[in-house]
C-alpha atoms as a PDB file:
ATOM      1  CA  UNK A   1       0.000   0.000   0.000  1.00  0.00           C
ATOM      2  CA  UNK A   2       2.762   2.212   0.425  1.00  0.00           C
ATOM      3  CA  UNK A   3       4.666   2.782  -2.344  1.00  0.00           C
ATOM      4  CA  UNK A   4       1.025   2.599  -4.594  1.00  0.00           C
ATOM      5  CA  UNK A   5      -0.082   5.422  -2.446  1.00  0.00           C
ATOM      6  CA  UNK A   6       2.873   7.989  -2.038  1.00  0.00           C
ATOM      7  CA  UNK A   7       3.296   7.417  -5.940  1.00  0.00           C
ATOM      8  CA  UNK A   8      -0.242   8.532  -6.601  1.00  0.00           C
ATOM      9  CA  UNK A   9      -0.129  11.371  -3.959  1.00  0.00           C
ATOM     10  CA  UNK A  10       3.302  12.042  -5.829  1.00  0.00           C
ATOM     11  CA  UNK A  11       1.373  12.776  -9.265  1.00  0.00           C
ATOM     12  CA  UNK A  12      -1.762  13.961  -8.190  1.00  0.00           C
ATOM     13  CA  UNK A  13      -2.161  16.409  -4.818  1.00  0.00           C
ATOM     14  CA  UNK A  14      -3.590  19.063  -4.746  1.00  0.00           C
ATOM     15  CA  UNK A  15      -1.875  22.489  -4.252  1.00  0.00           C
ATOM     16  CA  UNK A  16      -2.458  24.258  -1.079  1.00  0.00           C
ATOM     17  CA  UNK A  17      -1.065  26.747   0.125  1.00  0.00           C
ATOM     18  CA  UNK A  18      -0.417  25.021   3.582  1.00  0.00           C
ATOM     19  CA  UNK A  19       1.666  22.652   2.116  1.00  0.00           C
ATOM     20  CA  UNK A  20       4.011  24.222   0.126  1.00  0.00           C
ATOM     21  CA  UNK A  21       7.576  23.987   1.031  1.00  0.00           C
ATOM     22  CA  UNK A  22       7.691  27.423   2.738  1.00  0.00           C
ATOM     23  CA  UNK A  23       4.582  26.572   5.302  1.00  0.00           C
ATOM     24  CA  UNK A  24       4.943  27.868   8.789  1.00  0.00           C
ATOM     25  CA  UNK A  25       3.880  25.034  11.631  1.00  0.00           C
ATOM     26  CA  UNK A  26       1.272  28.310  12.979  1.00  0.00           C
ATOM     27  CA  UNK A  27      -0.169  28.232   9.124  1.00  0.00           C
ATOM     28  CA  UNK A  28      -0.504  24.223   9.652  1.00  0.00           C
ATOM     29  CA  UNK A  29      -2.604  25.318  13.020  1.00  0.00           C
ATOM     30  CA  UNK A  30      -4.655  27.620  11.491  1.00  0.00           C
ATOM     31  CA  UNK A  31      -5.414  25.700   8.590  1.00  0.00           C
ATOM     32  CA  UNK A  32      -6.108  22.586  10.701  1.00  0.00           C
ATOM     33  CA  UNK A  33      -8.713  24.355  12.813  1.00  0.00           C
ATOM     34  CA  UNK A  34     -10.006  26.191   9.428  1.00  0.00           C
ATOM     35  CA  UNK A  35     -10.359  23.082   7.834  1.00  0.00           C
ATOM     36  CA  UNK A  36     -12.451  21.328  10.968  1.00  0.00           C
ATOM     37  CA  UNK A  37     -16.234  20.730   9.686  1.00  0.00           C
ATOM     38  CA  UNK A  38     -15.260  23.399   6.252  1.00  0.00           C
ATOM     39  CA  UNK A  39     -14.303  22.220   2.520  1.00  0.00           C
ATOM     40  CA  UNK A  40     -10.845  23.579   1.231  1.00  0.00           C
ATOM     41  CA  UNK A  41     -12.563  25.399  -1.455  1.00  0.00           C
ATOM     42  CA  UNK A  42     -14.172  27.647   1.266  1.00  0.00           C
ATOM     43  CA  UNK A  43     -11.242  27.771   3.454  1.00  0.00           C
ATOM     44  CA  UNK A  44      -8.018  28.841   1.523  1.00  0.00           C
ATOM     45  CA  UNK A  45      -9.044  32.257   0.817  1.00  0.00           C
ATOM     46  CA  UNK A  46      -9.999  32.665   4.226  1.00  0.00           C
ATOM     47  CA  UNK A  47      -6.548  31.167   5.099  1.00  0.00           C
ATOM     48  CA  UNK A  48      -4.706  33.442   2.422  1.00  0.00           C
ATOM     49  CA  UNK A  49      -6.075  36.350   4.311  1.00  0.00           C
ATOM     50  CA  UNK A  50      -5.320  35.644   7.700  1.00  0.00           C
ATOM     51  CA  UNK A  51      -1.562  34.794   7.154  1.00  0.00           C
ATOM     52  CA  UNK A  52      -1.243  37.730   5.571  1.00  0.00           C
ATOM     53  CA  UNK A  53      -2.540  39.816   8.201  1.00  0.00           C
ATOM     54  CA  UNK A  54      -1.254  37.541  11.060  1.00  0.00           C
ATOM     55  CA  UNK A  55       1.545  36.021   9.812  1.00  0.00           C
ATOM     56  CA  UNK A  56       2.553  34.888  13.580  1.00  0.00           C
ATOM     57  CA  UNK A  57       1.157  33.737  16.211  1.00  0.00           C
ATOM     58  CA  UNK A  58       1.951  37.254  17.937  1.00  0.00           C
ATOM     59  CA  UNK A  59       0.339  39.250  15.872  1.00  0.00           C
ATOM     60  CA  UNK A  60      -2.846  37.543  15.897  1.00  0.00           C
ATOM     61  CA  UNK A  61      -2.620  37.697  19.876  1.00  0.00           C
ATOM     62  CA  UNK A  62      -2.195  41.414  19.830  1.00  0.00           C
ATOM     63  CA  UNK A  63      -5.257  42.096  18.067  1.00  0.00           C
ATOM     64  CA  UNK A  64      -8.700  41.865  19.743  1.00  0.00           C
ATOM     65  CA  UNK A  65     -10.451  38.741  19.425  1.00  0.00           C
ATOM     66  CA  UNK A  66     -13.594  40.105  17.909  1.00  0.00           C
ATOM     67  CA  UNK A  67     -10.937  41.274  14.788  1.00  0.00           C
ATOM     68  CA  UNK A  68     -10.678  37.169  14.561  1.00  0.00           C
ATOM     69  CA  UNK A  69     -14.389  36.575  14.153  1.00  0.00           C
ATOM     70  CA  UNK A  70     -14.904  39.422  11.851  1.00  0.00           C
ATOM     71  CA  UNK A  71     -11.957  38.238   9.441  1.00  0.00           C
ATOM     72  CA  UNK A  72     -13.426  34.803  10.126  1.00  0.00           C
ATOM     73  CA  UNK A  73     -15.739  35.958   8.045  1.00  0.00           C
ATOM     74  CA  UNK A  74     -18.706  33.350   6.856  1.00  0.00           C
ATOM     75  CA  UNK A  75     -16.671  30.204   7.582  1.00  0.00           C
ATOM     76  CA  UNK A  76     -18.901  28.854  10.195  1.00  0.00           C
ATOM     77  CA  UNK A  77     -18.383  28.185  13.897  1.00  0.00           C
ATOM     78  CA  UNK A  78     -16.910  31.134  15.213  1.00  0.00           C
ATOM     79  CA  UNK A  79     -16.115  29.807  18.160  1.00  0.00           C
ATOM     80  CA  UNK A  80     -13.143  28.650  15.886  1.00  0.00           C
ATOM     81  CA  UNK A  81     -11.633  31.949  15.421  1.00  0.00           C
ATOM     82  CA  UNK A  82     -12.279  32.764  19.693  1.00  0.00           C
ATOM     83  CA  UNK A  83     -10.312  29.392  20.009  1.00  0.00           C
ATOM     84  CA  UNK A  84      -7.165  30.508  17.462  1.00  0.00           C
ATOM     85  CA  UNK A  85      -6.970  33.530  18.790  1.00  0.00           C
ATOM     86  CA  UNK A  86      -6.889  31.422  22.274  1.00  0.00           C
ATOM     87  CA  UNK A  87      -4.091  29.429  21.026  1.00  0.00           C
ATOM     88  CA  UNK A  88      -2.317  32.488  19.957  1.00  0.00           C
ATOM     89  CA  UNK A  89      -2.120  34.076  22.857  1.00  0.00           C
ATOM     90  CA  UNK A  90      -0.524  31.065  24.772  1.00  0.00           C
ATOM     91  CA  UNK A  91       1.860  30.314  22.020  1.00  0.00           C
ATOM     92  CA  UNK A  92       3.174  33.887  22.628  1.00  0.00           C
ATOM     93  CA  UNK A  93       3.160  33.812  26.544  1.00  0.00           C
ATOM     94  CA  UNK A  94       4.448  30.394  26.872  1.00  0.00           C
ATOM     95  CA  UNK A  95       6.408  29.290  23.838  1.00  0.00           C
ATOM     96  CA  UNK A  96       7.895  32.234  23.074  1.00  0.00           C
ATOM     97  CA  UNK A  97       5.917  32.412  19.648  1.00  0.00           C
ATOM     98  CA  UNK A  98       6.696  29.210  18.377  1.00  0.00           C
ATOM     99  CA  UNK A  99       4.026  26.910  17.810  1.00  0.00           C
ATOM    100  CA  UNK A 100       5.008  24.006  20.417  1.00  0.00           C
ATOM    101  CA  UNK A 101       6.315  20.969  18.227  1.00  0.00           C
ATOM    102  CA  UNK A 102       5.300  18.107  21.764  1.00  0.00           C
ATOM    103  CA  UNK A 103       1.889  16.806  21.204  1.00  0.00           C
ATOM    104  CA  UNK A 104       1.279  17.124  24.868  1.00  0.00           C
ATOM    105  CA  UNK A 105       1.975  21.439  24.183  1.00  0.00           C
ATOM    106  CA  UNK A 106      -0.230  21.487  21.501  1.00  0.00           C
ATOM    107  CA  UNK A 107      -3.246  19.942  23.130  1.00  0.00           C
ATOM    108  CA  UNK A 108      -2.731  21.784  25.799  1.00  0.00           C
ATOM    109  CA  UNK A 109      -3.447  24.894  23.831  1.00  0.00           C
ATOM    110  CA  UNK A 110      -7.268  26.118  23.509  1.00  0.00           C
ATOM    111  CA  UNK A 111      -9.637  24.368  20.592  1.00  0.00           C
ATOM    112  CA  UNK A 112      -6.514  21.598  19.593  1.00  0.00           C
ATOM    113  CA  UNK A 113      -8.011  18.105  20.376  1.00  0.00           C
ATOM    114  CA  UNK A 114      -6.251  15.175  19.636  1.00  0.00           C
ATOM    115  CA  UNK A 115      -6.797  14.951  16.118  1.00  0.00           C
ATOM    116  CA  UNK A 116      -5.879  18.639  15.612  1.00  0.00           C
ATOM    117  CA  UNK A 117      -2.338  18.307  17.809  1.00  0.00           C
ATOM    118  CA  UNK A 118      -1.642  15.179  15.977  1.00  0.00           C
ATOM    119  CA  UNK A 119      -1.942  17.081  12.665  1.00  0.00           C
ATOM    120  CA  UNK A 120       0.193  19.465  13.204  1.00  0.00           C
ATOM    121  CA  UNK A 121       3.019  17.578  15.023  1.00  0.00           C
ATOM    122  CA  UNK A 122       2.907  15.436  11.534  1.00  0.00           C
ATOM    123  CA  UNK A 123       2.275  18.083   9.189  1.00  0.00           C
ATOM    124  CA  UNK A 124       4.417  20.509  10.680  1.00  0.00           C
ATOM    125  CA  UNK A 125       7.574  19.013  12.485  1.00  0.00           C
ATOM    126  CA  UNK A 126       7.453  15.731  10.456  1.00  0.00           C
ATOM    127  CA  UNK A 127       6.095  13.399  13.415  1.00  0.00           C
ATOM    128  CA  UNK A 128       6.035   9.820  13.069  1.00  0.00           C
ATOM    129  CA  UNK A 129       1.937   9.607  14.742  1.00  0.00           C
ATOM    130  CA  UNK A 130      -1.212   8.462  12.726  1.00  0.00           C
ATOM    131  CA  UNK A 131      -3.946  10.830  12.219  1.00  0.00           C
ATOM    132  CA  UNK A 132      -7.597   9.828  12.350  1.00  0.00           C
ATOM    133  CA  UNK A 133      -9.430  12.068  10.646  1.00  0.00           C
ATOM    134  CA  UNK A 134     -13.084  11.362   8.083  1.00  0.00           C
ATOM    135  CA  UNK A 135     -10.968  10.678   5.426  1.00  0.00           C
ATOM    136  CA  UNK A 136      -8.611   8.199   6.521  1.00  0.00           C
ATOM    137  CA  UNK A 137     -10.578   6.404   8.919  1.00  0.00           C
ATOM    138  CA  UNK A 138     -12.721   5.869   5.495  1.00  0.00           C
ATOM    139  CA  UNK A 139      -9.846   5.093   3.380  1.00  0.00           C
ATOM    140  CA  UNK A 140      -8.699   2.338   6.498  1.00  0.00           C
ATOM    141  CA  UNK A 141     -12.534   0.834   6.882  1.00  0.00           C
ATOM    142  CA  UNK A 142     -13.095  -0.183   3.077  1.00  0.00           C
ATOM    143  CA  UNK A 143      -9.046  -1.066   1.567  1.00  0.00           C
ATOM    144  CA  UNK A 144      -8.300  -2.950   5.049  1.00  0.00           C
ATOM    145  CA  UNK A 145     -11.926  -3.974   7.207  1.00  0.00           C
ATOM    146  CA  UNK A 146     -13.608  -4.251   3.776  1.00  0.00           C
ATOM    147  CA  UNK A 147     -16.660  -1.560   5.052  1.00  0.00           C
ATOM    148  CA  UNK A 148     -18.568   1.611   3.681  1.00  0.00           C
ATOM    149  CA  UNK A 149     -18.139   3.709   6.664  1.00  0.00           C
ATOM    150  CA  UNK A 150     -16.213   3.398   9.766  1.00  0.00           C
ATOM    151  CA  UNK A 151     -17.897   3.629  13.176  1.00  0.00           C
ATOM    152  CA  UNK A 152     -19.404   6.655  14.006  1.00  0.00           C
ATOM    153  CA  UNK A 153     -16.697   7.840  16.692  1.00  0.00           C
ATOM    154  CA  UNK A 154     -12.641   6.448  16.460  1.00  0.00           C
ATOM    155  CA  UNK A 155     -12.383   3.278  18.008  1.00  0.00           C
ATOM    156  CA  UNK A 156      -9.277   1.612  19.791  1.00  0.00           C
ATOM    157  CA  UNK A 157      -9.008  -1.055  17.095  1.00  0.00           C
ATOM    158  CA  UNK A 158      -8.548   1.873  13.978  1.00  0.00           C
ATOM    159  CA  UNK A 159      -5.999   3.725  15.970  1.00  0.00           C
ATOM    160  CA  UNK A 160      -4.328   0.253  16.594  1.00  0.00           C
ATOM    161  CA  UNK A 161      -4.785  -0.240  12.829  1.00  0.00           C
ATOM    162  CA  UNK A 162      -3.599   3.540  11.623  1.00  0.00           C
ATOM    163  CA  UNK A 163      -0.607   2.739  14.025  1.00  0.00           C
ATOM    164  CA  UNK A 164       0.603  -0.706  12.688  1.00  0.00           C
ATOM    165  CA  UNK A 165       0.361   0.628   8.696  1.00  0.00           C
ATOM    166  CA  UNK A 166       2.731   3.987   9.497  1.00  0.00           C
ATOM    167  CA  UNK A 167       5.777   3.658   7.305  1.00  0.00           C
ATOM    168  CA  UNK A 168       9.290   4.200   8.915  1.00  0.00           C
ATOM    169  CA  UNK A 169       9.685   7.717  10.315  1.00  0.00           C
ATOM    170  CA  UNK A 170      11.111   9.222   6.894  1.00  0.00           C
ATOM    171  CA  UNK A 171       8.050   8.640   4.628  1.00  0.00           C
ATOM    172  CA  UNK A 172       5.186   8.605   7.503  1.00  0.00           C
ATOM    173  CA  UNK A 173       4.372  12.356   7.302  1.00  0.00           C
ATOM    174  CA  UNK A 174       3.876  11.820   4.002  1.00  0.00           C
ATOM    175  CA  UNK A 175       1.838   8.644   4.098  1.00  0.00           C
ATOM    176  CA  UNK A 176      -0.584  10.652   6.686  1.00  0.00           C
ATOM    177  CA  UNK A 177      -1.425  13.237   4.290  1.00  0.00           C
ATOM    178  CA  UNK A 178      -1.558  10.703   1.255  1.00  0.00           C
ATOM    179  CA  UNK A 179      -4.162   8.537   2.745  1.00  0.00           C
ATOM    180  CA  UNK A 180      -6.465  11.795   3.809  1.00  0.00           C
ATOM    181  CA  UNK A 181      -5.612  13.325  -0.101  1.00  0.00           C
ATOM    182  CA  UNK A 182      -7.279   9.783  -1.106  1.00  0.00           C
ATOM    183  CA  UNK A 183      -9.930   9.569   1.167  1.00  0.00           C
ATOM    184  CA  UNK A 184     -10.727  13.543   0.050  1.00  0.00           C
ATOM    185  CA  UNK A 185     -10.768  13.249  -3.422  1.00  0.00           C
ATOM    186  CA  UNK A 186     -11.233   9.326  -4.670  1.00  0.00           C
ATOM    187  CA  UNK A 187     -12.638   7.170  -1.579  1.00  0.00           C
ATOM    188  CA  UNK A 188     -15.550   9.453  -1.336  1.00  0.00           C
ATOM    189  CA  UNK A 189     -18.284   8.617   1.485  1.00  0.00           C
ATOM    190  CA  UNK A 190     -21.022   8.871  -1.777  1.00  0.00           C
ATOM    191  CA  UNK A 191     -19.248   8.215  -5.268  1.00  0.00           C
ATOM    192  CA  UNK A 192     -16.293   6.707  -4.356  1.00  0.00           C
ATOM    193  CA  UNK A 193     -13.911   6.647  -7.894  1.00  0.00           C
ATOM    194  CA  UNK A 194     -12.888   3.140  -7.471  1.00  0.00           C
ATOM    195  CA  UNK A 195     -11.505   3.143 -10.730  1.00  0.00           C
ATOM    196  CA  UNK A 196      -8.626   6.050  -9.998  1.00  0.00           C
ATOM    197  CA  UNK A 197      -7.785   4.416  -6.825  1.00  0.00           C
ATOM    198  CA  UNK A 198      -3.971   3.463  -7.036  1.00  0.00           C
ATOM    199  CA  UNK A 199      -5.235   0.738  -4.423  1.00  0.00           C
ATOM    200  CA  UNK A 200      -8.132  -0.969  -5.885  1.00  0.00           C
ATOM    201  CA  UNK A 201      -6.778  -4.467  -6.417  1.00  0.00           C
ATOM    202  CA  UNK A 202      -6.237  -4.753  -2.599  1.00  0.00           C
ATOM    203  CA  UNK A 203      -8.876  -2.897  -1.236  1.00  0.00           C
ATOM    204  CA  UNK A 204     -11.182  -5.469   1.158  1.00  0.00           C
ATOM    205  CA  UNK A 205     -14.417  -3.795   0.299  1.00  0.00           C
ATOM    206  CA  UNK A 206     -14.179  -3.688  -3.529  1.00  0.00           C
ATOM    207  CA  UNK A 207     -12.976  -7.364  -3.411  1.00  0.00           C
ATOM    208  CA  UNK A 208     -16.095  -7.683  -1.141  1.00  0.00           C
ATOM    209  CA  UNK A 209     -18.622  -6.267  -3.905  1.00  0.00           C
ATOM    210  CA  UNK A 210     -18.985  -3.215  -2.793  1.00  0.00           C
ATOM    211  CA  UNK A 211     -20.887  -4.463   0.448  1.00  0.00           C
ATOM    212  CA  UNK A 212     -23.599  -1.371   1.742  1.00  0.00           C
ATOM    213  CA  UNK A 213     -25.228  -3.539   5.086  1.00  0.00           C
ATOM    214  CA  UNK A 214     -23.118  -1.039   7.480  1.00  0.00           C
ATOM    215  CA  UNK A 215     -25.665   2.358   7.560  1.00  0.00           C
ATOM    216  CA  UNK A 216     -25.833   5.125   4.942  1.00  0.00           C
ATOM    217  CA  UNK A 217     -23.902   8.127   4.614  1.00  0.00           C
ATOM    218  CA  UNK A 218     -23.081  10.241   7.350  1.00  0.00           C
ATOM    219  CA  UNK A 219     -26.036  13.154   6.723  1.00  0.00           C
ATOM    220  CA  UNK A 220     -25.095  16.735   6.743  1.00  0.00           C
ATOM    221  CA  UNK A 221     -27.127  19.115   9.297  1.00  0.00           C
ATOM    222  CA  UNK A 222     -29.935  21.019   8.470  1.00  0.00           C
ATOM    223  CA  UNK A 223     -29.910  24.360   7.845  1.00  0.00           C
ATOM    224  CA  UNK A 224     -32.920  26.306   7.286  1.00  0.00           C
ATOM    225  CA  UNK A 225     -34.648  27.803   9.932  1.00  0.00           C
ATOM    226  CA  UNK A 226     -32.267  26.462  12.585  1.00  0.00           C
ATOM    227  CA  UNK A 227     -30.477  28.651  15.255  1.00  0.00           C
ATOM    228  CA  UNK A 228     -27.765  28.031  13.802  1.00  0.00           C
ATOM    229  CA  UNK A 229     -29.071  30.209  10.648  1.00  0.00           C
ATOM    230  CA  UNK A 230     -30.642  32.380  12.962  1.00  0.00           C
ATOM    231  CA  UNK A 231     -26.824  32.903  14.649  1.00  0.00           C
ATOM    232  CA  UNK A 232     -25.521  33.640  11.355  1.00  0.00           C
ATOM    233  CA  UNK A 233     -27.570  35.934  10.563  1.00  0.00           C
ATOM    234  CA  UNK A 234     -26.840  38.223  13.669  1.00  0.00           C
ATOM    235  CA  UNK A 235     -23.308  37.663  13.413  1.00  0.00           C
ATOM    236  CA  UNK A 236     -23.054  38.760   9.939  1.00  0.00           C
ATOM    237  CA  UNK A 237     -24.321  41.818  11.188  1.00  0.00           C
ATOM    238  CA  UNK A 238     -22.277  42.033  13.733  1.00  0.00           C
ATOM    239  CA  UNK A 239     -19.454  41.345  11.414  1.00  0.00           C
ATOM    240  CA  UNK A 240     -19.977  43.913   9.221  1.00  0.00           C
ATOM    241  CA  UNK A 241     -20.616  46.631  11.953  1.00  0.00           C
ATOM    242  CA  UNK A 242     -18.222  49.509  12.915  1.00  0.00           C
ATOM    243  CA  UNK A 243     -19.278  50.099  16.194  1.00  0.00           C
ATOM    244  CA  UNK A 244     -22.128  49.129  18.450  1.00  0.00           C
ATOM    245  CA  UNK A 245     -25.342  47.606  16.385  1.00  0.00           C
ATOM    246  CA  UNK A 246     -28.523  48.490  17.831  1.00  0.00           C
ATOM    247  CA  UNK A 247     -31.038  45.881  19.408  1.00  0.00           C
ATOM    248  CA  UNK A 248     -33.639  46.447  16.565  1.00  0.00           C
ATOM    249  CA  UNK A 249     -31.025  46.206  13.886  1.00  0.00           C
ATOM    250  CA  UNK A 250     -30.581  42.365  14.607  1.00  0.00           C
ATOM    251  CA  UNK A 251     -34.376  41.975  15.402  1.00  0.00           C
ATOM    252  CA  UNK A 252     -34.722  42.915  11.916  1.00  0.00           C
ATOM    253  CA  UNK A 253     -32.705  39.900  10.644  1.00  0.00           C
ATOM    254  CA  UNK A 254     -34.767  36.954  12.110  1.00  0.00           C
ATOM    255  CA  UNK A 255     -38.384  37.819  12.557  1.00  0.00           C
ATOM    256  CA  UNK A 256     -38.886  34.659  15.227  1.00  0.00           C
ATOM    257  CA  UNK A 257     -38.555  36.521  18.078  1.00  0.00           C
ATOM    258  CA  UNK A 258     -37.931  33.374  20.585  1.00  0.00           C
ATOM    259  CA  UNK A 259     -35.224  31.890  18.533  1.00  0.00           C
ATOM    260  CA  UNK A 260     -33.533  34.872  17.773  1.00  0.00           C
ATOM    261  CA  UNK A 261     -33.608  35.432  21.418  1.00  0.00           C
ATOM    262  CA  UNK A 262     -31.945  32.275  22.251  1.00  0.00           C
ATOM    263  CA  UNK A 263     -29.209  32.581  19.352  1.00  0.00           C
ATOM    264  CA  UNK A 264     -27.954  36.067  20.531  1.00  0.00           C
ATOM    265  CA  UNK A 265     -28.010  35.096  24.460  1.00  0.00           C
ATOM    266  CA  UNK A 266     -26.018  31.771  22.835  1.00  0.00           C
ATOM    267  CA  UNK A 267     -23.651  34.189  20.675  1.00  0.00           C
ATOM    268  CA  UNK A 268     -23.697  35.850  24.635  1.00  0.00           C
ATOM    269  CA  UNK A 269     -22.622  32.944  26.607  1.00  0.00           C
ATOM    270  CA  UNK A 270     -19.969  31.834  23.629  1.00  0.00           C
ATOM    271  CA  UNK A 271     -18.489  34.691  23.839  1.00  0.00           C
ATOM    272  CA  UNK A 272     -18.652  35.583  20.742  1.00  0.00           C
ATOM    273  CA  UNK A 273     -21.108  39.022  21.218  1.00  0.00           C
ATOM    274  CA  UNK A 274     -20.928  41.425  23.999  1.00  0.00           C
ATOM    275  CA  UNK A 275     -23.731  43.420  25.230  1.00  0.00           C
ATOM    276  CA  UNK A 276     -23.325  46.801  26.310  1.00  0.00           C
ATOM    277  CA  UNK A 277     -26.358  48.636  27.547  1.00  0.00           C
ATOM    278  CA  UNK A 278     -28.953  45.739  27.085  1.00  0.00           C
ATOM    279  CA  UNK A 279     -29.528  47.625  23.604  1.00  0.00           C
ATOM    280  CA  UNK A 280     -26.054  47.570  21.912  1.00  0.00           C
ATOM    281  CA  UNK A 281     -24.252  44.644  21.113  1.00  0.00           C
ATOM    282  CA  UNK A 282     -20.542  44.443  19.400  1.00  0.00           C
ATOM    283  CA  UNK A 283     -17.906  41.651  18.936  1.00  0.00           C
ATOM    284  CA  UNK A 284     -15.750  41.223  22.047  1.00  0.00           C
ATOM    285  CA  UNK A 285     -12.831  43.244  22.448  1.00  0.00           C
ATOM    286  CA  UNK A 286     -10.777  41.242  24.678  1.00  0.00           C
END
């Protein structure tokens, strides 16, 4: 599986921006928590933007965190931006503005979880760790276990699995990212493109005939008319704001009043909004 798979990664990855030769370990970070839940298409210029503004972890930590969620723009889950700006901040008081290379630093730092450290200590300082993320645990269930999907949460037996197929510690960076490149853009969870996989003639669930007795496709979440629409909505307000935004100005934007009480008293608690006078609200300044 190896060589099949770093050849075809070799010939056919795609070109972004946070893996090019000259990427920083804090653009790894930020693209890692960019890319949580959000398609690369959406993400990259957002990325583009950011290092270019906040090329460091310093300088994002010297801005105010409500700068974060307005450049954050209309990636979805703020709370991301709160969290990165989070991170920031430590990196700068503790690390000295490095971005820690120890897995133990860098879940230690605000937002990273485990997958998210071991991304970066793999992507960024060259690691020999597996990472577990959509992609690869799909990759891993059909080629090896011969099923659609894998189980809904990681389970003890794939991490034993990811584990035993890293490569030696020169080529398993790049294994990591080859698998997820695969799982991204050939072993698909819906249309799967069996025929471009450089893996095919091993992989357990082709062999299988295509077995489907393991549960559909993971289904996205709804959208309309959810608070999480109804939070959009006021942050994009809030977003695009200069100053203070009056109380009827986000009424305006979601005429339920209930639910659009309970998204901005969410936004509240999140701490992604900040009420002034009980009829001015802003991004947080902190």
């Amino acid at each position: 599986m190896h060589d099949a798979v770093l050849s075809w990664y070799a010939a056919h990855a795609r070109d972004l921006p946070w893996r090019a030769h000259d990427r920083t370990p804090w653009g790894v970070l930020v693209s890692e928590v960019m890319l949580q839940q959000t398609p690369v298409t959406r993400v990259e210029p957002v990325w583009r933007e950011w290092m270019a503004r906040w090329p460091r972890p310093a300088d994002l930590a010297a801005t105010e965190s409500g700068e974060a969620i307005r450049a954050w723009g209309r990636l979805g889950y703020p709370r991301r931006a709160l969290r990165l700006h989070g991170a920031a901040r430590v990196i700068t008081e503790r690390h000295g503005g490095a971005v820690p290379a120890e897995y133990d630093d860098l879940i230690a730092l605000p937002g990273v979880g485990e997958y998210t450290a071991a991304a970066v200590s793999v992507f960024a300082f060259g690691a020999r760790r597996s990472v577990l993320d959509t992609n690869v645990r799909r990759v891993l269930a059909r080629t090896v276990t011969g099923t659609r999907y894998p189980p809904t949460a990681p389970t003890a037996a794939e991490r034993r699995l990811a584990d035993d197929l890293l490569p030696d510690e020169a080529e398993a960076p790049a294994w990591s990212v080859a698998v997820m490149e695969l799982g991204a853009v050939v072993c698909t969870a819906r249309s799967p493109r069996c025929t471009q996989c450089p893996i095919a003639s091993s992989c357990a669930w082709r062999r299988a005939g295509h077995p489907d007795d393991d549960g559909p496709p993971r289904r996205g979440q709804p959208w309309t008319g959810t608070d999480r629409q109804a939070r959009g909505r006021l942050m994009a307000v809030l977003r695009e704001a200069h100053g203070p935004v009056p109380k009827d100005q986000l009424d305006a934007v979601w005429s339920h009043a209930m639910q659009r009480e309970r998204a901005l008293d969410g936004l509240v608690a999140d701490g992604l909004v900040e009420p002034l006078d009980g009829q001015h609200y802003r991004l947080p300044r902190a």
